[in-house]
Protein backbone atom coordinates (compact mmCIF):
# COMPACT_ATOMS: atom_id res chain seq x y z
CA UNK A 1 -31.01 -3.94 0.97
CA UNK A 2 -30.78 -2.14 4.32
CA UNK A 3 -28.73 -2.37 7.58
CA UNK A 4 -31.37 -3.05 10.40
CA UNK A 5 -29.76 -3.67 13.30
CA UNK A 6 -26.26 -4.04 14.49
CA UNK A 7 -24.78 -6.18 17.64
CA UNK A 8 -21.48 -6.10 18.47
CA UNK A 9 -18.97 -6.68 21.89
CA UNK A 10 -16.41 -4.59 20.52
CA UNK A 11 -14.70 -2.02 23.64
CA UNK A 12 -17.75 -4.02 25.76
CA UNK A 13 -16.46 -3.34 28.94
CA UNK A 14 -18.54 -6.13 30.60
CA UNK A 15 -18.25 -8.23 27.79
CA UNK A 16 -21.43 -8.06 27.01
CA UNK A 17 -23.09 -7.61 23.10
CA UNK A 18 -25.28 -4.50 22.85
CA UNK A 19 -27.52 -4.19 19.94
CA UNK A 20 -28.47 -1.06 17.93
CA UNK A 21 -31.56 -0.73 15.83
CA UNK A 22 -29.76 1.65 12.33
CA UNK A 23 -32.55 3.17 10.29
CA UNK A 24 -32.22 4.51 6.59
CA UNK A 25 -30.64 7.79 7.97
CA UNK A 26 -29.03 7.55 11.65
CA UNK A 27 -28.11 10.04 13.76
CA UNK A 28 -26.16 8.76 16.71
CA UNK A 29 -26.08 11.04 19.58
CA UNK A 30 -23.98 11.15 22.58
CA UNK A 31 -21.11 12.35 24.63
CA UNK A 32 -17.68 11.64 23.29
CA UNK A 33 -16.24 8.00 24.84
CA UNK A 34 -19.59 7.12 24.58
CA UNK A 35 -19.68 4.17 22.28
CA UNK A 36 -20.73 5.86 19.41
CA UNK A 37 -17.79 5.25 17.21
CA UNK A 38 -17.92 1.28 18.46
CA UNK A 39 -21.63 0.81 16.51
CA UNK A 40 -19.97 2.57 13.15
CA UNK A 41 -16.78 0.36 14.00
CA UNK A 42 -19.38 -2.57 13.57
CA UNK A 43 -21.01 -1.79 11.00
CA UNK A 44 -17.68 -1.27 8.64
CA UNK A 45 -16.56 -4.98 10.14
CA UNK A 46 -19.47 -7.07 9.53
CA UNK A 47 -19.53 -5.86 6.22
CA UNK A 48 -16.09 -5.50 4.74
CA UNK A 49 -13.73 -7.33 7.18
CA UNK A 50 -11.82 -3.95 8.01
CA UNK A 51 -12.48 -0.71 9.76
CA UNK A 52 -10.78 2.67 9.22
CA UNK A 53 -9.34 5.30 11.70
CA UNK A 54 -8.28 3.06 13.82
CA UNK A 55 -5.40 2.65 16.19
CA UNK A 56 -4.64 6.09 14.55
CA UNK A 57 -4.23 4.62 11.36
CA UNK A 58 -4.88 6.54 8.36
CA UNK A 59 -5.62 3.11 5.96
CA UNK A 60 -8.17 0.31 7.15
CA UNK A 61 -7.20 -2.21 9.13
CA UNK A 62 -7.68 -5.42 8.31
CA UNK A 63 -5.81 -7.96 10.21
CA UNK A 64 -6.72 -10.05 12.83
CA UNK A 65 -3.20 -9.49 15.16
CA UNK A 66 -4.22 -5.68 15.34
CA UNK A 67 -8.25 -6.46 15.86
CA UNK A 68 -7.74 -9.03 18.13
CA UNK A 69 -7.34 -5.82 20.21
CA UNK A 70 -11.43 -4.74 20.38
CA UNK A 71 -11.93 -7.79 22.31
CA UNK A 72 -13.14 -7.22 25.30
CA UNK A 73 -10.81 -8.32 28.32
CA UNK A 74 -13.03 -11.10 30.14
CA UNK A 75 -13.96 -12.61 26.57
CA UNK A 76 -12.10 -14.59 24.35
CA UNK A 77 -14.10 -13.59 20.88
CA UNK A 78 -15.00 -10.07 19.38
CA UNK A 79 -17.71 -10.37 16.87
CA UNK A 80 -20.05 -7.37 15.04
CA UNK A 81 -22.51 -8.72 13.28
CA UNK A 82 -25.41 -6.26 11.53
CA UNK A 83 -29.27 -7.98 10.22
CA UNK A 84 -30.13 -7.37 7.13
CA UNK A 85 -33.55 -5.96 5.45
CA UNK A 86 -33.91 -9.52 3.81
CA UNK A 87 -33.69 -11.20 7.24
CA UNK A 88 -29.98 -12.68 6.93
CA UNK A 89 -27.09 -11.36 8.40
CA UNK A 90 -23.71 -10.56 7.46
CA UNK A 91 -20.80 -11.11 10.68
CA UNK A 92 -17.16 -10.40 11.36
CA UNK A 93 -15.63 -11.96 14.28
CA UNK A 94 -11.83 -13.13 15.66
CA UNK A 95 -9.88 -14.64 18.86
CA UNK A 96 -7.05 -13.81 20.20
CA UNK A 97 -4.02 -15.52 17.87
CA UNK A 98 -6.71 -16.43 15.29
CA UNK A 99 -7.49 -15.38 11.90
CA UNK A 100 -10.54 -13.22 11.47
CA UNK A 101 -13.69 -14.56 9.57
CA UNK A 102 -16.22 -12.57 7.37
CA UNK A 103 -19.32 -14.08 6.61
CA UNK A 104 -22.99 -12.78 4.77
CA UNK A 105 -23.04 -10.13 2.49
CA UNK A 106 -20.30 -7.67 1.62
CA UNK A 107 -21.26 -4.29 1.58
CA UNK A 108 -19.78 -0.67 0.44
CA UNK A 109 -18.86 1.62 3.88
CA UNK A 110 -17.80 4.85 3.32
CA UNK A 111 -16.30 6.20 6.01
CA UNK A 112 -15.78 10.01 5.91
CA UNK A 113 -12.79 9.43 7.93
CA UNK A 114 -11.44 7.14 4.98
CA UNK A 115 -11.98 9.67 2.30
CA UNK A 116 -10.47 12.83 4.03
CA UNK A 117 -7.64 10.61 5.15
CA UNK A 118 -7.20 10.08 1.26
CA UNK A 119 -7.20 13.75 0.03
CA UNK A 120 -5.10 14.62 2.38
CA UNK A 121 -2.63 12.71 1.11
CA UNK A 122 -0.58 12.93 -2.06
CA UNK A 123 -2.28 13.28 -5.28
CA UNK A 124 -1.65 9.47 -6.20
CA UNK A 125 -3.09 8.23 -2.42
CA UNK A 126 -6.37 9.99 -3.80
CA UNK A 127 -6.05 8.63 -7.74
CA UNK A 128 -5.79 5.02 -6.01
CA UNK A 129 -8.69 5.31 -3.95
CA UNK A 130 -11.17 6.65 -6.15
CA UNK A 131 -9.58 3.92 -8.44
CA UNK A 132 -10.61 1.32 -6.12
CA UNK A 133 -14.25 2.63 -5.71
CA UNK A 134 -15.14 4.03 -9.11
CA UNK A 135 -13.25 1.48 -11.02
CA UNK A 136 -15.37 -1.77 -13.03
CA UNK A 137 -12.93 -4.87 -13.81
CA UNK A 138 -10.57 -4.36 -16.64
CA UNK A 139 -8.15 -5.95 -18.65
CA UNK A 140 -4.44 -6.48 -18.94
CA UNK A 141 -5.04 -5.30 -22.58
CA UNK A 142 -7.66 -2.84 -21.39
CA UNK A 143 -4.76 -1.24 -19.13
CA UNK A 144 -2.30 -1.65 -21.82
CA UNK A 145 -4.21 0.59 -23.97
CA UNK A 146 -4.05 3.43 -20.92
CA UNK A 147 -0.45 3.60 -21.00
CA UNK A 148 1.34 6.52 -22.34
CA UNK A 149 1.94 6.65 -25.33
CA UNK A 150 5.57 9.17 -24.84
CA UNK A 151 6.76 6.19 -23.15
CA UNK A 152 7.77 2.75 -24.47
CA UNK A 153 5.89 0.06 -23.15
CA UNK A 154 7.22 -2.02 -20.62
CA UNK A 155 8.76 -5.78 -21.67
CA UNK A 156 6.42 -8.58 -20.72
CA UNK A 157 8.63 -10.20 -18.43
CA UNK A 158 8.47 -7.20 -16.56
CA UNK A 159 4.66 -7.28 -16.61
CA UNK A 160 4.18 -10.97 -16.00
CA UNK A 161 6.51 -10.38 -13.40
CA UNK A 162 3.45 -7.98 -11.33
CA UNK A 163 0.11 -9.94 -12.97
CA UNK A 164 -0.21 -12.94 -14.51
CA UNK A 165 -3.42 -12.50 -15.21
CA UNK A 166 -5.49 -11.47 -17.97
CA UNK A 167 -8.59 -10.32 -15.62
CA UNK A 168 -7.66 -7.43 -13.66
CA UNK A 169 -10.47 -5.74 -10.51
CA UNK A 170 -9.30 -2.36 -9.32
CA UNK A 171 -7.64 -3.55 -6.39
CA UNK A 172 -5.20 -5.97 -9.11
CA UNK A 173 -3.99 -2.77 -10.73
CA UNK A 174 -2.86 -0.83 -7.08
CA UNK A 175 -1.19 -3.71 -6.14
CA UNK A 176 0.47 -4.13 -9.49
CA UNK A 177 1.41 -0.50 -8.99
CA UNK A 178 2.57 -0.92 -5.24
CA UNK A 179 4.78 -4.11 -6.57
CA UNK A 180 6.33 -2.01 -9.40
CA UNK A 181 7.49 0.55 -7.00
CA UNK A 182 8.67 -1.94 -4.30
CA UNK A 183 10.39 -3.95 -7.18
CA UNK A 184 12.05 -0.85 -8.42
CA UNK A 185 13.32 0.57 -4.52
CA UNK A 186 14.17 -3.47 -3.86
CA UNK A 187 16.95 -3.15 -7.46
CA UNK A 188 18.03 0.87 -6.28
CA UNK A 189 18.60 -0.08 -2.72
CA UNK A 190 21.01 -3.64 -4.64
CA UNK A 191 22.32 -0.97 -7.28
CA UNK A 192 23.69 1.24 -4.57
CA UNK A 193 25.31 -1.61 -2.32
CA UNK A 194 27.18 -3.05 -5.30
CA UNK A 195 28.50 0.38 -6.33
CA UNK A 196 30.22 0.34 -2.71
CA UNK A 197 31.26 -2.76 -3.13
CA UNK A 198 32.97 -1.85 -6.92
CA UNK A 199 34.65 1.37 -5.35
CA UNK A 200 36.19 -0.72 -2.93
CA UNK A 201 37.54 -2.96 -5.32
CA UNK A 202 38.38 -0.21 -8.14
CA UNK A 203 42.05 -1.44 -8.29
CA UNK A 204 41.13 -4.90 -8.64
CA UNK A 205 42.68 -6.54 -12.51
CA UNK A 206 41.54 -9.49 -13.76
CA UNK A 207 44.67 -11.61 -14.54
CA UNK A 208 44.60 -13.65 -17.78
CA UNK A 209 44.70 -17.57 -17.80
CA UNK A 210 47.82 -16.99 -20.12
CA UNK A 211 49.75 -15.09 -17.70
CA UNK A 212 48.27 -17.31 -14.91
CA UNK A 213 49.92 -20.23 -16.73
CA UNK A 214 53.13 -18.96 -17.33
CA UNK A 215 53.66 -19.03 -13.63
CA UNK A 216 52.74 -22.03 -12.96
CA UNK A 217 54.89 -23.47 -15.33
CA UNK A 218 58.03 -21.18 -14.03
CA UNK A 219 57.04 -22.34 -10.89
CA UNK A 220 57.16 -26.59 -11.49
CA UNK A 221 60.41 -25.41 -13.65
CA UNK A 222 62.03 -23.95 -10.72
CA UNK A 223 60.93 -26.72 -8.12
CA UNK A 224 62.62 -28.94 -10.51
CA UNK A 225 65.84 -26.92 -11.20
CA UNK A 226 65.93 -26.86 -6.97
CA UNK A 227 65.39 -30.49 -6.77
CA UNK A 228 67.89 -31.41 -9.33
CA UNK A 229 70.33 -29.06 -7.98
CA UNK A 230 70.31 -30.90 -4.18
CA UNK A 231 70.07 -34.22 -6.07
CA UNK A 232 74.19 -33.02 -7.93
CA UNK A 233 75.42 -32.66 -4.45
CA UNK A 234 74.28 -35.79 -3.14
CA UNK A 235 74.45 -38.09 -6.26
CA UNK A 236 77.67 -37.99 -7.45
CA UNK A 237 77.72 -40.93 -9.84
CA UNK A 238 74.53 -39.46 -11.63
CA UNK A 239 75.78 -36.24 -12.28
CA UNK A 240 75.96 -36.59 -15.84
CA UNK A 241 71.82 -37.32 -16.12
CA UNK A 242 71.17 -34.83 -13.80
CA UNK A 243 73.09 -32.28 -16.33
CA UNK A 244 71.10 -33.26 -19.20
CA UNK A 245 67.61 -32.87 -17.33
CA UNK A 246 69.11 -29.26 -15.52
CA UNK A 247 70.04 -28.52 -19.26
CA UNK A 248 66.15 -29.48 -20.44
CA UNK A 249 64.62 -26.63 -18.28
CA UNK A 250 66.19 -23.93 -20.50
CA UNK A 251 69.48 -22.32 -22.00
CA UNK A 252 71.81 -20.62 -19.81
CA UNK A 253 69.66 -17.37 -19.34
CA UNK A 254 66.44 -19.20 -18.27
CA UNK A 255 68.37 -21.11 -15.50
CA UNK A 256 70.00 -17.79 -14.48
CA UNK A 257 66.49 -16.22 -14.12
CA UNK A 258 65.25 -19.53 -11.95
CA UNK A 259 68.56 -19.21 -9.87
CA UNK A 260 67.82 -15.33 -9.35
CA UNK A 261 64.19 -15.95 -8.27
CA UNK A 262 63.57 -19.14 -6.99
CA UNK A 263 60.74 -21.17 -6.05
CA UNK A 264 59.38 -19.17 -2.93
CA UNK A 265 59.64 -15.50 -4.77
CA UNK A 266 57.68 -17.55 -7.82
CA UNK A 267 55.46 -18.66 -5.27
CA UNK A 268 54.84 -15.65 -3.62
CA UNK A 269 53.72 -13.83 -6.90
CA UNK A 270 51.60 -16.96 -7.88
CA UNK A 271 49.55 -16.07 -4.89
CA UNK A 272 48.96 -12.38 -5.59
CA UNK A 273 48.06 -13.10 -9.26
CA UNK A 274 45.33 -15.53 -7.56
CA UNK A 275 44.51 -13.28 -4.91
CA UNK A 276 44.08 -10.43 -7.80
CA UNK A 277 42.00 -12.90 -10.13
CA UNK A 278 40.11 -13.31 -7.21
CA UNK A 279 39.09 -10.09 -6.28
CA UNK A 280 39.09 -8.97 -10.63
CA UNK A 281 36.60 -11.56 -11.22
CA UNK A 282 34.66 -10.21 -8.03
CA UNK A 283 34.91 -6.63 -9.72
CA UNK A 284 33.95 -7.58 -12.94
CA UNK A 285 30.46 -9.84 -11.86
CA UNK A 286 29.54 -7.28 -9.07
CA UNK A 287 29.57 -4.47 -11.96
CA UNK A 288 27.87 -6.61 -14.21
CA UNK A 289 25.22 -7.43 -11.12
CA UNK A 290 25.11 -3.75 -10.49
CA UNK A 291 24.01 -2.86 -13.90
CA UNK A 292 21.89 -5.53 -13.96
CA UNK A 293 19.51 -4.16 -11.20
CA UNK A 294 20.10 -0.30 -12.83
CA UNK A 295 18.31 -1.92 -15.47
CA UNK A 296 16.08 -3.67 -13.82
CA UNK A 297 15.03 -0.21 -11.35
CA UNK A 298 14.77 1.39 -15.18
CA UNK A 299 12.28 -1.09 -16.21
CA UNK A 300 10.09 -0.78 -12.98
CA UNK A 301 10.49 2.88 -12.60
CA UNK A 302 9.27 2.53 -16.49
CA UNK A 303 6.32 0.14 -15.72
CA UNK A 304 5.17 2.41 -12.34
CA UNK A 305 4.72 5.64 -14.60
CA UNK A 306 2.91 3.59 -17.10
CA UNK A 307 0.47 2.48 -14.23
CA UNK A 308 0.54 5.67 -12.52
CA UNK A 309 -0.71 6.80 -15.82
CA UNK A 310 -3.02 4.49 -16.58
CA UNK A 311 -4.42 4.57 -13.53
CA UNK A 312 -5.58 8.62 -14.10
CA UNK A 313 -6.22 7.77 -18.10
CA UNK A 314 -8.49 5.21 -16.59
CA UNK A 315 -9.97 6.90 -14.09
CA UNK A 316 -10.81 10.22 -15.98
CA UNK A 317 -14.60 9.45 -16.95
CA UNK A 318 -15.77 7.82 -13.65
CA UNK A 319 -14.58 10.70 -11.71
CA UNK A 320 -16.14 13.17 -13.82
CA UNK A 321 -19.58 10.77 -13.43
CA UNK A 322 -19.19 11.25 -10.03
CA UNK A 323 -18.64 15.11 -9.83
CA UNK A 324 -21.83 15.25 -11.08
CA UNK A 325 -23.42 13.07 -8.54
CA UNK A 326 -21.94 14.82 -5.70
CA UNK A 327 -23.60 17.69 -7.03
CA UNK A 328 -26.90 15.75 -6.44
CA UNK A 329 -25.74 16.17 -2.43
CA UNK A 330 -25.49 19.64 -2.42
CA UNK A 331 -27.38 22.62 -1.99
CA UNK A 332 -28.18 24.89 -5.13
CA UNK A 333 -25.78 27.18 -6.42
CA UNK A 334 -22.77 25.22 -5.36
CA UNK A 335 -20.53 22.73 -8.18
CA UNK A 336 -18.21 20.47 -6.83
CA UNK A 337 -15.33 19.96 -9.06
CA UNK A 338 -11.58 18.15 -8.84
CA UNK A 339 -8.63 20.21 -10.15
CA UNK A 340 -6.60 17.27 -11.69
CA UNK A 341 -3.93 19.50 -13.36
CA UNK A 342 -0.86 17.97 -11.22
CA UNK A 343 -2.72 17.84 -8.09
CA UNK A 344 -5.64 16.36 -6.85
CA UNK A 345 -7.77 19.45 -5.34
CA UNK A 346 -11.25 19.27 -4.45
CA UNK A 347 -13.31 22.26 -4.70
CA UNK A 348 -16.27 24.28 -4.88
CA UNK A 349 -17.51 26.23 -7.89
CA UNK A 350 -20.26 28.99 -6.85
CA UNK A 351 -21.55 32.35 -8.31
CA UNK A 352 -18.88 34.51 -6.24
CA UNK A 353 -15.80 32.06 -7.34
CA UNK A 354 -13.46 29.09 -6.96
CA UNK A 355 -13.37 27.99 -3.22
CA UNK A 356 -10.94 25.71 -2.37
CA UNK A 357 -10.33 26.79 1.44
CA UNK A 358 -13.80 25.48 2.85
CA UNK A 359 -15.12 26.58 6.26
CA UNK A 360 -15.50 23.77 8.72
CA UNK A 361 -19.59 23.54 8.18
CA UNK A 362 -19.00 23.22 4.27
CA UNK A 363 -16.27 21.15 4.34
CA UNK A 364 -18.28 18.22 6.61
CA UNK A 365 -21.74 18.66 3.96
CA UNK A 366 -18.85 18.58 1.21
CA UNK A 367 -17.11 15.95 2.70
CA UNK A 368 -20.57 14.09 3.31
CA UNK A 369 -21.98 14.21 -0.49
CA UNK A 370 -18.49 13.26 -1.78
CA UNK A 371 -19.26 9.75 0.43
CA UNK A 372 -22.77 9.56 -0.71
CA UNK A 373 -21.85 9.62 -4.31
CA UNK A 374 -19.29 6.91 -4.09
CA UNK A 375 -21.92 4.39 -2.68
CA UNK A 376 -23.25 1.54 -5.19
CA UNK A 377 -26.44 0.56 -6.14
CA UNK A 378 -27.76 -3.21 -5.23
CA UNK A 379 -25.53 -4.19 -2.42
CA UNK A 380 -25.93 -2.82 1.20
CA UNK A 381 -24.26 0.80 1.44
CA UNK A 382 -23.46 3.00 4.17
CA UNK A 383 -22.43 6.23 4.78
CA UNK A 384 -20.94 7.17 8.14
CA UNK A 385 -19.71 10.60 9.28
CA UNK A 386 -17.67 11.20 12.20
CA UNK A 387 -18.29 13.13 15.11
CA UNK A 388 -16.91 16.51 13.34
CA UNK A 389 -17.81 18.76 16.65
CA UNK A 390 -20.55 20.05 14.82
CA UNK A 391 -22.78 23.25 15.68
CA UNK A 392 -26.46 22.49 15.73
CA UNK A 393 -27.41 23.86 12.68
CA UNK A 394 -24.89 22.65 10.60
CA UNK A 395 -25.73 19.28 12.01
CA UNK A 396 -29.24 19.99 10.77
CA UNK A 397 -28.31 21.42 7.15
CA UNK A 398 -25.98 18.19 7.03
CA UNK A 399 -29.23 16.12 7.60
CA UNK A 400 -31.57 17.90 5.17
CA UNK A 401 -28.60 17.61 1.91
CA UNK A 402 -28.56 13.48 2.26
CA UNK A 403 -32.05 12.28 2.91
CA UNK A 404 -32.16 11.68 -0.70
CA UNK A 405 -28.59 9.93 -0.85
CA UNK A 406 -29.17 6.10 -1.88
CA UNK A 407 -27.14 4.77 0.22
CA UNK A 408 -27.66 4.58 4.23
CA UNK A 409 -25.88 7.64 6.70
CA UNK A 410 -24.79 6.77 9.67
CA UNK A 411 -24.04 10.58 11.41
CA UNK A 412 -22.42 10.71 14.93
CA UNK A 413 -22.62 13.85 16.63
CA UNK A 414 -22.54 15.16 20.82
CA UNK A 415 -25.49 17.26 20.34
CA UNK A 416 -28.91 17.14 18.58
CA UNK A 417 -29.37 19.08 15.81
CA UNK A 418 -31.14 22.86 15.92
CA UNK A 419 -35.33 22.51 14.19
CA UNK A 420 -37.51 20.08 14.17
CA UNK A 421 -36.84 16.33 13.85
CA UNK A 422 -36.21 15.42 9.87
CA UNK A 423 -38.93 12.45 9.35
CA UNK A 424 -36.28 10.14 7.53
CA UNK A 425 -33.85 10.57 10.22
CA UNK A 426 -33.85 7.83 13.27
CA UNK A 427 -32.07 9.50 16.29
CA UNK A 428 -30.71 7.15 18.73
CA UNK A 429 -29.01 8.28 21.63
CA UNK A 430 -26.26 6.32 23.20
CA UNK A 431 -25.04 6.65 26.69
CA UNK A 432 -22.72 4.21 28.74
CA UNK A 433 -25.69 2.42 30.40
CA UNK A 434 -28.56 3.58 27.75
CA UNK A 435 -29.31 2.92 24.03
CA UNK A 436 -32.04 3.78 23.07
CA UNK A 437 -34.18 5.32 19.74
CA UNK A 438 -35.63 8.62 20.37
CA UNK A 439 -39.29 8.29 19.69
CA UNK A 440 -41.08 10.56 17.64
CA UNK A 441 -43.15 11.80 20.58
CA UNK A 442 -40.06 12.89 22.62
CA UNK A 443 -39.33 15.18 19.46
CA UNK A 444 -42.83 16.56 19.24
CA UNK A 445 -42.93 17.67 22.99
CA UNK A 446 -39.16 19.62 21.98
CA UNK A 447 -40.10 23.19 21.59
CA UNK A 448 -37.31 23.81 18.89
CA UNK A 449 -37.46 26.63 16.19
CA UNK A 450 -37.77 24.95 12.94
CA UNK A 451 -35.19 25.43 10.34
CA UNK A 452 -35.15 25.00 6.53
CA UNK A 453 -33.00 22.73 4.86
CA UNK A 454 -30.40 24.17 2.35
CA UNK A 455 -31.65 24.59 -1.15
């Protein structure tokens, strides 16, 4: 199933939809501002809901807040909506403070953009994206069975705690891996706040319910003692019962002590031992908490290597499938390979050596068959190349190494390329006020020297 024809308002700036007829292989040609970016923008949004490079964002963008933004200023929707070979349609659209809404098919784009934006990042950022597109559904016990086996395997709790489910797509596993690390930064960044917290109470002692009680006691025993004492000066005829109960509290010593100290000092130190339980039984549960969440960042730093690993284990066979098809993209005499030894390195393997420093021609056809490859059979698939200021012939070789890709290529480029028009290429030209396909007879009035295509 092909992309026919795409219609969109996006950066309209009249507001009104333009449509583009999209062949098998496209080459969009114009100057830059031109709109050629807005049909590939289209394209991506009618059928997957998100569009990358945009707003100079490395990752696609998905939401409708930051969309909401294409729409042109005198209109109050945005829409792209592409036709499809079997005569439906597949459409994206959103308003201003609204949610966006996908509907049709859903279809594989493969921006170029996307994919260099992904090996230039760290070797994980390019495991989890070739995860996501070479990756079939799994299982929990599927992954499981990809952990490492140097490591112990995470407790269940921990796992439940990421996916509760026994079905896992590609996309379930990153985001089990994204929540693993979050979880684990969420219990360091706790950790480290309650180990302030325990240095500034170092000092603190929890004070025992024993000595706590003793207090107390000396405390009622020397309100009483005071009490009793007033109650001798005042009530002379029951001095003698107010002996006896004076002479209750304690022998001679004890009632010494109470004399010496007396209700307020007793009071006084009553406070500070509850002050100090206080802050002791603060202490003790904050370094309880704290190793609490240094376990807990233990047991998600444990489950993120796991899925890290896994996530390579997993991924080892479908990436060396698709070395081989991107070999399928390129001219004769040149091996693409991925040096996986602690890096993620893409590179070329021809007659006169390893070449991992690519010159700007090679890296866009390299860059070009690694898209191809990752396209899927039976749902719509496109390919689309950015404008990579490219030299005419270049352009041209570019063209020649993916007519045969299976999925559709979407090319934008400022110039035409150098030779004669490629048959399976359409070339439309866009222009602020024109759109239009460049007929074949246009091309066979160009006096152009031809030039053959690599391999």
């Amino acid at each position: 199933m092909e992309v026919l024809s795409v219609t969109t308002n996006i950066k309209s700036p009249d507001g009104r939809s333009r449509k583009t007829e999209i062949g098998e292989k496209t080459l969009l040609i114009g100057p830059n501002e031109c709109g050629k970016s807005t049909v590939a923008e289209a394209i991506q949004l009618a059928l997957t809901g998100s569009v990358s490079g945009l707003f100079m964002r490395p990752n696609p963008v998905k939401t409708g807040t930051q969309l909401a933004a294409l729409c042109p200023e005198s209109e109050d929707l945005v829409f792209a909506e592409v036709e499809l070979s079997d005569g439906s349609t597949a459409r994206w659209e959103v308003s201003p403070g609204s949610r966006t809404k996908r509907t049709g098919y859903a279809g594989c784009v493969t921006p170029v953009s996307e994919l260099k934006s992904a090996l230039s990042g760290s070797p994980l950022t390019a495991y989890k994206f070739f995860f996501r597109r070479l990756m079939d559904p799994l299982t929990m016990t599927d992954l499981m069975g990809a952990f490492p086996k140097s490591l112990r395997m995470p407790k269940d709790e921990t796992l439940s705690s990421v996916q509760a489910y026994e079905a896992l797509s590609p996309e379930d596993v990153i985001e089990m891996l994204d929540e693993a690390g979050k979880r684990k930064r969420e219990a360091k960044a706790k950790s480290k706040a309650l180990r302030e917290v325990t240095r500034e109470l170092q000092g603190a002692q929890v004070i025992s319910n024993e000595d706590l009680y003793k207090t107390w006691e000396s405390l009622f025993q020397a309100l009483k003692y005071e009490e009793f004492k007033r109650m001798y000066k005042e009530k002379v005829d029951l001095r003698g019962l107010i002996a006896t109960e004076v002479q209750a509290l304690g022998n001679k010593k004890q009632l010494i002590e109470i004399e010496k100290f007396g209700s307020a000092k007793i009071s006084d130190k009553l406070t500070d031992m509850l002050t100090a339980q206080a802050l002791g039984t603060v202490a003790l549960e904050t370094r309880e908490q704290m190793v609490a969440y240094d376990l807990e960042q233990e047991e998600f730093e444990l489950l993120e290597k796991c899925l890290e690993a896994a996530i390579k284990n997993l991924i080892e066979d479908p990436l060396r499938a698709y070395t081989n098809r991107v070999d399928e993209y390129l001219p004769e005499g040149d091996t693409f390979m991925i040096n996986t030894a602690g890096i993620f390195q893409p590179a070329l393997k021809r007659a006169n050596g390893l070449h991992i420093a690519l010159s700007g021609s090679t890296e866009a056809r390299v860059l070009g068959a690694m898209a191809a490859a990752l396209t899927r059979p039976g749902i719509p698939s496109v390919v689309i190349l950015d404008d990579r200021m490219w030299d005419p012939e270049t352009l041209y070789r570019t063209l020649a190494a993916l007519e045969d890709c299976p999925a559709q290529v979407v090319i934008m480029s400022t110039m035409r390329p150098k030779g004669k028009r490629r048959a399976k290429w359409t070339y439309v030209q866009i222009g602020e006020e024109l759109e239009y396909t460049i007929s074949e007879a246009v091309h066979g009035r160009a006096k152009e020297e031809s030039l053959h295509p690599m391999g």
